[in-house]
Protein backbone atom coordinates (compact mmCIF):
# COMPACT_ATOMS: atom_id res chain seq x y z
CA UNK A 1 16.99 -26.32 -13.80
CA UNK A 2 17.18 -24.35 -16.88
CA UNK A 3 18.77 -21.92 -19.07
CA UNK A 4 16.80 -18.58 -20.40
CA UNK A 5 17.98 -16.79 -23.62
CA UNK A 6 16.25 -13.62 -25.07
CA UNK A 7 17.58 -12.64 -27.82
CA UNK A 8 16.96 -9.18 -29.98
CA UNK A 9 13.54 -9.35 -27.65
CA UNK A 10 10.80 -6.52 -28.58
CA UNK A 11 7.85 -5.56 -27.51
CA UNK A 12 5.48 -3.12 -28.76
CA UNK A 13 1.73 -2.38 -27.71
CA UNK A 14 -0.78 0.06 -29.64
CA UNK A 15 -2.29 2.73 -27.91
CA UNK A 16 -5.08 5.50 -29.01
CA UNK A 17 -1.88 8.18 -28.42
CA UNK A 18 0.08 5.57 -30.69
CA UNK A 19 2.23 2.42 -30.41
CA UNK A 20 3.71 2.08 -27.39
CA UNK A 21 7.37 0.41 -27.14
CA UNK A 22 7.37 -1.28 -24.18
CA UNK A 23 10.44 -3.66 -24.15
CA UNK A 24 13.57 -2.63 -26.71
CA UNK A 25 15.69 -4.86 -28.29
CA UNK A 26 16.86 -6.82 -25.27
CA UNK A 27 19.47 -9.40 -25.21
CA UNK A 28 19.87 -11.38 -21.60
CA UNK A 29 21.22 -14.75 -20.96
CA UNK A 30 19.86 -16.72 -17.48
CA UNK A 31 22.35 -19.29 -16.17
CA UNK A 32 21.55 -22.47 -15.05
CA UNK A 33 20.15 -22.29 -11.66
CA UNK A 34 20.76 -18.76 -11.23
CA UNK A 35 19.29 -16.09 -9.38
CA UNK A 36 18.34 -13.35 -11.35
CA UNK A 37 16.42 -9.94 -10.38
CA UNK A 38 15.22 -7.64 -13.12
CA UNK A 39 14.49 -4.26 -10.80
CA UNK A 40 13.65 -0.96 -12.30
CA UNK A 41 10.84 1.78 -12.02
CA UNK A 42 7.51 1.69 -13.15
CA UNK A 43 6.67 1.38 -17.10
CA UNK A 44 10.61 0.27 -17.38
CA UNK A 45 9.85 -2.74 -18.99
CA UNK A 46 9.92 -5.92 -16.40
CA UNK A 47 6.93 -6.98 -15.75
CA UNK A 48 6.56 -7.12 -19.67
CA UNK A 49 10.20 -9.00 -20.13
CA UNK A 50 8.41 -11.63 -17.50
CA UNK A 51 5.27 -12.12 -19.26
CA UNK A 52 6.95 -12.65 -22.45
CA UNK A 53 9.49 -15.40 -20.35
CA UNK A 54 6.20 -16.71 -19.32
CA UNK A 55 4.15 -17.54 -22.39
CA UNK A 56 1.82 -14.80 -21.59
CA UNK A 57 2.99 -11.78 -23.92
CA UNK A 58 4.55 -12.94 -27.02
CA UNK A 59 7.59 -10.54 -28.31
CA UNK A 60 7.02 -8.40 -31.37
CA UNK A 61 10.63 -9.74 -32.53
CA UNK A 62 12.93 -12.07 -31.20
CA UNK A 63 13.97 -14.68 -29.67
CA UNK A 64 12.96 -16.72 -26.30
CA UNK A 65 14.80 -20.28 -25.76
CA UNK A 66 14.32 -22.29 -22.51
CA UNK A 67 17.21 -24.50 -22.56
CA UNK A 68 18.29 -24.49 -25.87
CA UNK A 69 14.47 -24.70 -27.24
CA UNK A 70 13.15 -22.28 -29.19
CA UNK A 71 9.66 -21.22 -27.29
CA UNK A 72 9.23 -17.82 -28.74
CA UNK A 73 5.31 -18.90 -29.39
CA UNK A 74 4.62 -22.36 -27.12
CA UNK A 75 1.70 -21.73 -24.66
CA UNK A 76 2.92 -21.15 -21.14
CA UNK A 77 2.06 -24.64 -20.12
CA UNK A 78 4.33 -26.24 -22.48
CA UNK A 79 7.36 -24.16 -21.31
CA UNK A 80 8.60 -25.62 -17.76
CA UNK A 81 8.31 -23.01 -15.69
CA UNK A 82 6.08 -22.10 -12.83
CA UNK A 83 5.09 -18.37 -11.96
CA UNK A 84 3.93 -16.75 -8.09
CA UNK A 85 1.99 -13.29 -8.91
CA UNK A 86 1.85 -10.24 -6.68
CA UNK A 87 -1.87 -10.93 -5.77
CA UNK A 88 -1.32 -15.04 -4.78
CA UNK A 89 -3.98 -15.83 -7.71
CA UNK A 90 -5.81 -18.67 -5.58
CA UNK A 91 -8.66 -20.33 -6.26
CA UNK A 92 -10.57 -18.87 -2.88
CA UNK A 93 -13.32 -22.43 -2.98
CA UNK A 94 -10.25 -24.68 -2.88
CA UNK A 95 -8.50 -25.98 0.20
CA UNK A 96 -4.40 -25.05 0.45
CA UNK A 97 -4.20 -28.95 -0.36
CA UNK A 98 -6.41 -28.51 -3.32
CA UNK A 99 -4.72 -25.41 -4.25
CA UNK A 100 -1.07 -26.88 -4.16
CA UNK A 101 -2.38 -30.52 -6.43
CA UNK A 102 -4.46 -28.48 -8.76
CA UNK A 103 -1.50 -27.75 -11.11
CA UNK A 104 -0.20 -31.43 -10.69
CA UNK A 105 -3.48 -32.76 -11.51
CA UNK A 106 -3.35 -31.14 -14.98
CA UNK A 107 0.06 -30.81 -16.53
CA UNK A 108 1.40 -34.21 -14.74
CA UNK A 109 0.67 -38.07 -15.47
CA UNK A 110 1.09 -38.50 -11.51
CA UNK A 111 -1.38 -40.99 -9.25
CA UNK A 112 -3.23 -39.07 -6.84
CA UNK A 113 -1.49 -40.75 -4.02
CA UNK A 114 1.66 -39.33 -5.41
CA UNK A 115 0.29 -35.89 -5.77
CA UNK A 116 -0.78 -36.15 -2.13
CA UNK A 117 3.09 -37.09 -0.90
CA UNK A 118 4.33 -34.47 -3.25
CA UNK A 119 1.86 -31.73 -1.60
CA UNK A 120 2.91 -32.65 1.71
CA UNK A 121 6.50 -32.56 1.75
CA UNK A 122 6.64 -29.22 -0.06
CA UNK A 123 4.07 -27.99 2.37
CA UNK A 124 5.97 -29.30 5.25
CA UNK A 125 8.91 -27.45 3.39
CA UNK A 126 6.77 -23.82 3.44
CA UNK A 127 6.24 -24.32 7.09
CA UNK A 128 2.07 -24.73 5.78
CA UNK A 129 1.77 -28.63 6.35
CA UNK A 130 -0.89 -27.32 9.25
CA UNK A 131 -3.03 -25.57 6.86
CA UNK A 132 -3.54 -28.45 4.14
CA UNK A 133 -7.31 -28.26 5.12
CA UNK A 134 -7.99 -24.37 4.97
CA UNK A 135 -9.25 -22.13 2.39
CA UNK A 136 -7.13 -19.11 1.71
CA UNK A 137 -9.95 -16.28 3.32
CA UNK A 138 -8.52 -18.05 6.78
CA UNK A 139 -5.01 -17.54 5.85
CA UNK A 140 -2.87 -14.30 6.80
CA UNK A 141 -1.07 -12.71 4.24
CA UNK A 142 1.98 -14.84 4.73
CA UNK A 143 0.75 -17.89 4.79
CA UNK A 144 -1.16 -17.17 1.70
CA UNK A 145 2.38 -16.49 -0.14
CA UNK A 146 3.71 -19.57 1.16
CA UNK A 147 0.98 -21.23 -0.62
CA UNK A 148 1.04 -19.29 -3.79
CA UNK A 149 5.28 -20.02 -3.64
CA UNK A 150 4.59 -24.04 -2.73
CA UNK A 151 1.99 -24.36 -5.77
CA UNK A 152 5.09 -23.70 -7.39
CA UNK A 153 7.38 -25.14 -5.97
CA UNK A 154 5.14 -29.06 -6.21
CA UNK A 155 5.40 -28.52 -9.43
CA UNK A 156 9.54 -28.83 -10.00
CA UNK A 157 9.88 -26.77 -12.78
CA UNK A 158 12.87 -25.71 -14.82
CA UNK A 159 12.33 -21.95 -14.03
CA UNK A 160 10.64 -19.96 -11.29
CA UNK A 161 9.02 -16.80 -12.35
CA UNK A 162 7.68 -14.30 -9.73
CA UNK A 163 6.41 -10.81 -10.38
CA UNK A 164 6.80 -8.58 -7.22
CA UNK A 165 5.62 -11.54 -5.06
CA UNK A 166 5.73 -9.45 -1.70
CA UNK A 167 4.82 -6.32 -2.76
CA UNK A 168 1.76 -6.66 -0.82
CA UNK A 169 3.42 -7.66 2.60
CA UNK A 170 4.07 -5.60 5.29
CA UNK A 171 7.65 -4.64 5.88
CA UNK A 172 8.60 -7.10 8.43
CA UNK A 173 6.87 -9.81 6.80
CA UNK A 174 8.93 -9.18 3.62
CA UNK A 175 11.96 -9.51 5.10
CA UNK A 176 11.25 -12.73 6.32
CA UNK A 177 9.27 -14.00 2.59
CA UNK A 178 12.34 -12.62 1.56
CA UNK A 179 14.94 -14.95 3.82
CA UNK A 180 12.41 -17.86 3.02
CA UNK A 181 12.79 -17.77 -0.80
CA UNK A 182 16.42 -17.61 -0.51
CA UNK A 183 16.88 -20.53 1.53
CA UNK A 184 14.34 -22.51 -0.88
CA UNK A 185 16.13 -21.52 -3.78
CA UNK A 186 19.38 -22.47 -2.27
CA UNK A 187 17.68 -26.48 -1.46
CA UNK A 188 16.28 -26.82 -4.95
CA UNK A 189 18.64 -24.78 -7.18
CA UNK A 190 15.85 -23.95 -9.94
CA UNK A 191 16.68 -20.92 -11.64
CA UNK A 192 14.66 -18.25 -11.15
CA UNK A 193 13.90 -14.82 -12.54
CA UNK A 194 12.46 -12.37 -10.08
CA UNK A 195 10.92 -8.84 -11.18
CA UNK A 196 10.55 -6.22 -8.42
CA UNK A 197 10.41 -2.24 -8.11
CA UNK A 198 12.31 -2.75 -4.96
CA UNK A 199 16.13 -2.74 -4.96
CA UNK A 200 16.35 -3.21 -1.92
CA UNK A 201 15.12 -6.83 -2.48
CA UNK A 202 17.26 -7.03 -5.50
CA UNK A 203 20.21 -6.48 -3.29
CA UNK A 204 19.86 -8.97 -0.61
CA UNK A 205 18.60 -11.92 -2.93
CA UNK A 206 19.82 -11.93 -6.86
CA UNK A 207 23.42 -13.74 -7.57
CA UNK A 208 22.93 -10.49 -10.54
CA UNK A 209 20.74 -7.98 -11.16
CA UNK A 210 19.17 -6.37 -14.17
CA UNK A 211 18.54 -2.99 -14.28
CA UNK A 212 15.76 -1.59 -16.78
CA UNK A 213 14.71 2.13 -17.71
CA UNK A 214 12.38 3.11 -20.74
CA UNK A 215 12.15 -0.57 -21.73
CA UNK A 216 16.34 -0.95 -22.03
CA UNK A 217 18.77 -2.91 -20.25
CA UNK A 218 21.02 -0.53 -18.18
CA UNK A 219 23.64 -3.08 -16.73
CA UNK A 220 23.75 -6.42 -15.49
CA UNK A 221 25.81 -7.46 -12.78
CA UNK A 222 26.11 -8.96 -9.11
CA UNK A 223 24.71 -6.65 -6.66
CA UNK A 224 28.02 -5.47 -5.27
CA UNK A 225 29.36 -4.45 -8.61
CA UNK A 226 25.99 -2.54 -9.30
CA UNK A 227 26.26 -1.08 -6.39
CA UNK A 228 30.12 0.08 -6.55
CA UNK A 229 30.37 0.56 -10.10
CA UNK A 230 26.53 1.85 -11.85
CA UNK A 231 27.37 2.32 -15.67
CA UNK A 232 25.59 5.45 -15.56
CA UNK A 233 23.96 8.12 -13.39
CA UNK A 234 20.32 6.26 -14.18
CA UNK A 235 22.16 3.03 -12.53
CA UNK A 236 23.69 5.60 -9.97
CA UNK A 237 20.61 7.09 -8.47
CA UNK A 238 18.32 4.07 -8.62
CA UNK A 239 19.85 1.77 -6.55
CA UNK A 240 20.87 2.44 -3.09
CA UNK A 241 18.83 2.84 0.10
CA UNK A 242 19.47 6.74 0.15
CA UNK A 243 19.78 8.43 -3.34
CA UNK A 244 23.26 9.24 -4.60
CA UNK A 245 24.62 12.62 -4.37
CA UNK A 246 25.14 14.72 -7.41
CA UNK A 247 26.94 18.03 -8.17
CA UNK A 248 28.35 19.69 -11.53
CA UNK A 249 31.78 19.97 -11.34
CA UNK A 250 34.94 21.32 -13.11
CA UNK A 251 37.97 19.52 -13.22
CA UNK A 252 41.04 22.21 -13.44
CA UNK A 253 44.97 21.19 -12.96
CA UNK A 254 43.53 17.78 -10.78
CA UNK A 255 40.94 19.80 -8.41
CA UNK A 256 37.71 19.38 -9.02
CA UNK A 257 35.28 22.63 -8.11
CA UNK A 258 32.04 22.41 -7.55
CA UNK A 259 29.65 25.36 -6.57
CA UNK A 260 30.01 24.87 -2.83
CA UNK A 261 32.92 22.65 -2.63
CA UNK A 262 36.92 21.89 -4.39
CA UNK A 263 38.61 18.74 -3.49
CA UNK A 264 41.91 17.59 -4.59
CA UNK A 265 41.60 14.79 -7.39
CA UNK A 266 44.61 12.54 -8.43
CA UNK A 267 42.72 9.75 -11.23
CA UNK A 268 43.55 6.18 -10.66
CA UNK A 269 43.08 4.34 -13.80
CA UNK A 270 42.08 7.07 -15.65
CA UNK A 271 43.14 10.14 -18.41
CA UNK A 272 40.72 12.59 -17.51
CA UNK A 273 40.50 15.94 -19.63
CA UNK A 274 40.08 19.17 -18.01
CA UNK A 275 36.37 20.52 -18.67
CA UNK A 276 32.83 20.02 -16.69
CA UNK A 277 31.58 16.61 -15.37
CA UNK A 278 29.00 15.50 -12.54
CA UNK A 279 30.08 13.99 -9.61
CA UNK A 280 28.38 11.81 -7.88
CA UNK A 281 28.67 10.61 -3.97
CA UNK A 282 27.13 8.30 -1.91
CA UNK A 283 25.31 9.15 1.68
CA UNK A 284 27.75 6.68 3.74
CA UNK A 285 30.99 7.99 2.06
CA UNK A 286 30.42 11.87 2.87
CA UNK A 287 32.19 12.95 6.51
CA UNK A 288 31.17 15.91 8.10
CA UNK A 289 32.58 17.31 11.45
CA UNK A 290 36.08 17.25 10.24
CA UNK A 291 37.71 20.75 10.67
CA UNK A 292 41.04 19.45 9.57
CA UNK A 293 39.94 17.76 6.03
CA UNK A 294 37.27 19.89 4.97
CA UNK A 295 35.39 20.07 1.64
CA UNK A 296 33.19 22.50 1.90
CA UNK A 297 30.60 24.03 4.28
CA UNK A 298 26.70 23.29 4.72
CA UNK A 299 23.76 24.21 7.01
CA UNK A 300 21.88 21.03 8.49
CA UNK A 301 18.40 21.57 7.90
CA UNK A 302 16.83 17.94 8.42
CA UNK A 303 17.99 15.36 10.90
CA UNK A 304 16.39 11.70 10.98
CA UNK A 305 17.62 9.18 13.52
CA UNK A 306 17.36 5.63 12.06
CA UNK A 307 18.14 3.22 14.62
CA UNK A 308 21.86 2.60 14.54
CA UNK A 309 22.21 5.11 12.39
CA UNK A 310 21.01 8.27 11.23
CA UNK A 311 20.54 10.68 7.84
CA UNK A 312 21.74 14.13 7.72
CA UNK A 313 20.81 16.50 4.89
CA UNK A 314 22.82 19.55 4.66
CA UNK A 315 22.00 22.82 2.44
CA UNK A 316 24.56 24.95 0.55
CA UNK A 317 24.64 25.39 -3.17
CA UNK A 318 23.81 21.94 -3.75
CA UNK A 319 21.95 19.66 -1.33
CA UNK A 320 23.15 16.87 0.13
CA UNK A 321 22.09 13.51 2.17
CA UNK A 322 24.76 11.91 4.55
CA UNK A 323 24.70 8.92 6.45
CA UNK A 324 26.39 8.93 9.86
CA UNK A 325 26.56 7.20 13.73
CA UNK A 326 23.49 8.51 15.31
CA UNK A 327 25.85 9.58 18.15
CA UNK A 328 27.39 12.01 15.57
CA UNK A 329 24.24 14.17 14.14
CA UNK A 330 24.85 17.78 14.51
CA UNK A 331 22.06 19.99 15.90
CA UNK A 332 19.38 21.52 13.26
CA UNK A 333 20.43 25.00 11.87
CA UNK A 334 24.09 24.22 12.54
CA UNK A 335 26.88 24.70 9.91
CA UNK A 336 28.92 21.47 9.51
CA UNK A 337 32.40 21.11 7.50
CA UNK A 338 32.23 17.77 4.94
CA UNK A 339 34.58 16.29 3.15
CA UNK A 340 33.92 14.50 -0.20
CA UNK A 341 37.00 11.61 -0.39
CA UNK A 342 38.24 11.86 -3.73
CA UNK A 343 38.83 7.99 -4.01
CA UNK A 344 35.24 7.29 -3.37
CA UNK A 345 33.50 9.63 -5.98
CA UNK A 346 32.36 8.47 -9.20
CA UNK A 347 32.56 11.42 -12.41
CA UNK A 348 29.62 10.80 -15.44
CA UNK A 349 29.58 12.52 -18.61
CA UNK A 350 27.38 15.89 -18.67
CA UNK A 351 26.02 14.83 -21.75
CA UNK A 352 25.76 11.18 -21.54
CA UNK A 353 24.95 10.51 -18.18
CA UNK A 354 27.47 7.69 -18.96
CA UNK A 355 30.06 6.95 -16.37
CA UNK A 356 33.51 7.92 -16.67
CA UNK A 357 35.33 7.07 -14.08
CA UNK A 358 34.99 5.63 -10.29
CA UNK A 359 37.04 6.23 -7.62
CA UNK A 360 37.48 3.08 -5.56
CA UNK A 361 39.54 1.78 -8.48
CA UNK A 362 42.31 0.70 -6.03
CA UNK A 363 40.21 -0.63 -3.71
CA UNK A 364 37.96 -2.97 -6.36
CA UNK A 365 41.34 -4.17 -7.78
CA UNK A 366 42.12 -5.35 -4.32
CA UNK A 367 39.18 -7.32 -4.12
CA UNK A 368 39.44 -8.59 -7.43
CA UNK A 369 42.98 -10.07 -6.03
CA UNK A 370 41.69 -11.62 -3.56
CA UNK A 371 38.75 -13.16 -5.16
């Protein structure tokens, strides 16, 4: 296990249309044995903040330490750490044994027998002890990034990286690559930094998540806190399974107006001014069907059963996406009363996008109690 530092970490690339700032001016600290997910959209900057963790981009400025050890410019084989690509990067004329030893054989001092017992109990680990003698063209997809994961793994180093590893799975098959590498990470406790597009994956697997835009750091925090409290409308509308809801509002003697909506607003926590903000709701906290606490009125225009569940978007001034029991979806071309609960909106500046207030105050302070 391992600590990461980067500090005051840069990266810049030139391009015919000029230089190109890929990564800017980045502080992050990895604990020891942590989980960490950098997530963020294409060209935000983590695939690059990887590469450079990896030995295989240096920084333009700054700092990389590895516990404590300066390894800004060592070459990645000198820096502990052990990386699983999207595309499995195996050697296709090499058996999954020879594929898993191949890394031992070079960076370690260890007897072949040794290498052999080392391949097979991490292989037996992967659930891939039956494929020892196979080349990866007879592998599914998989088992082909168990094997990329276990040539890893053999190697015990101080820090797992892994750049979108199952972004080339099939949905059901990354749920389960995505239950595997938790419960390896929670046997061996190596800390590892995982870069994906997908939040959902950052949600179910990192102990904290970074989120990147435009080569900055937006926030890092656990996934519940990210979730409950985003810094800022970027934050806001990335992460969740259904995009936040957004409306311009004005906030006048403690009601807030929007164009198709008012709801009383009493601030918890907070000395709000009077004057225009943007409020933002998400899909699960919206209630519609309530004629007795209404917010406003909307057509439904789109209905889309999910299992369990189901989305409804509604159309007035603004549109809106709500999530709701399947056995509650009103009928297309219906007009549906919602209500917007005033302690579960968040308010961002117009003009900075920053956040300025959220309304589960009372209930995160709870929590906080209790934790």
């Amino acid at each position: 296990m391992a600590k990461v530092e980067l500090s005051n970490i840069t990266k810049r690339f030139d391009s015919p249309a000029g230089e190109i700032i890929a990564v800017d001016d980045i502080d992050l600290k990895i604990q020891d044995g942590e989980f960490l997910v950098i997530v963020g959209p294409s060209g935000s900057g983590k695939s690059t903040t990887l590469r450079m963790i990896a030995g295989l981009e240096t920084p333009s400025t700054g700092t990389i330490t590895i516990e404590e050890a300066d390894v800004t410019n060592v070459p990645p084989q000198h820096r502990d750490i052990a990386m699983v690509f999207q595309n499995y990067a195996l050697y296709p004329h090499r058996t999954v044994e020879g594929n898993m030893s191949y890394g031992l054989q070079k960076s370690t001092q260890l007897s072949s027998d040794e290498i052999e017992e080392r391949v097979q109990e991490f292989a037996e680990m992967m659930g891939i002890g039956e494929t020892l003698e196979k080349k990866p063209d007879q592998l599914s997809g998989g088992q082909k990034q168990r094997v990329a994961l276990g040539r890893a793994i053999v190697q015990d180093p101080g820090v797992f990286l892994m750049d979108e590893p199952l972004s080339n799975l099939d949905a059901k098959l990354k749920i389960q690559m995505r239950t595997e590498f938790q419960r390896i990470h929670n046997e061996l406790g190596n800390t590892t930094i995982y870069v994906t597009h997908d939040q959902e994956e950052a949600m179910t697997m990192a102990d904290r998540i970074v989120v990147m835009n435009d080569g900055n750091i937006q926030q890092v925090d656990p996934p519940g806190e990210i979730y409950d409290r985003p810094v800022n409308q970027f934050v806001a509308r990335f992460i969740g399974e259904l995009t936040m809801n957004f409306a311009t509002v004005a906030l006048e003697d403690r009601i807030l107006h929007g164009d198709d909506f008012s709801i009383e607003f009493q601030p918890v926590g907070a000395d709000l001014d009077d004057g225009e903000y943007v409020l933002g709701i998400r899909p699960e906290d919206i209630l519609i069907g309530d004629e007795t606490n209404t917010s406003g009125t909307a057509e439904v225009v789109v209905t889309e059963p999910t299992g369990s569940d189901a989305v409804v978007y509604l159309e007035a001034e603004n549109d809106y996406s709500v999530k709701t029991d399947r056995d509650q979806v009103p009928d297309i071309g219906s007009n549906v009363s919602f209500n917007i609960p005033s302690d579960k909106i968040h308010l961002f500046d117009v003009e900075t996008s920053e956040t300025v207030y959220h309304g589960d105050q009372k209930r995160r302070e709870k929590t906080t109690q209790i934790a």
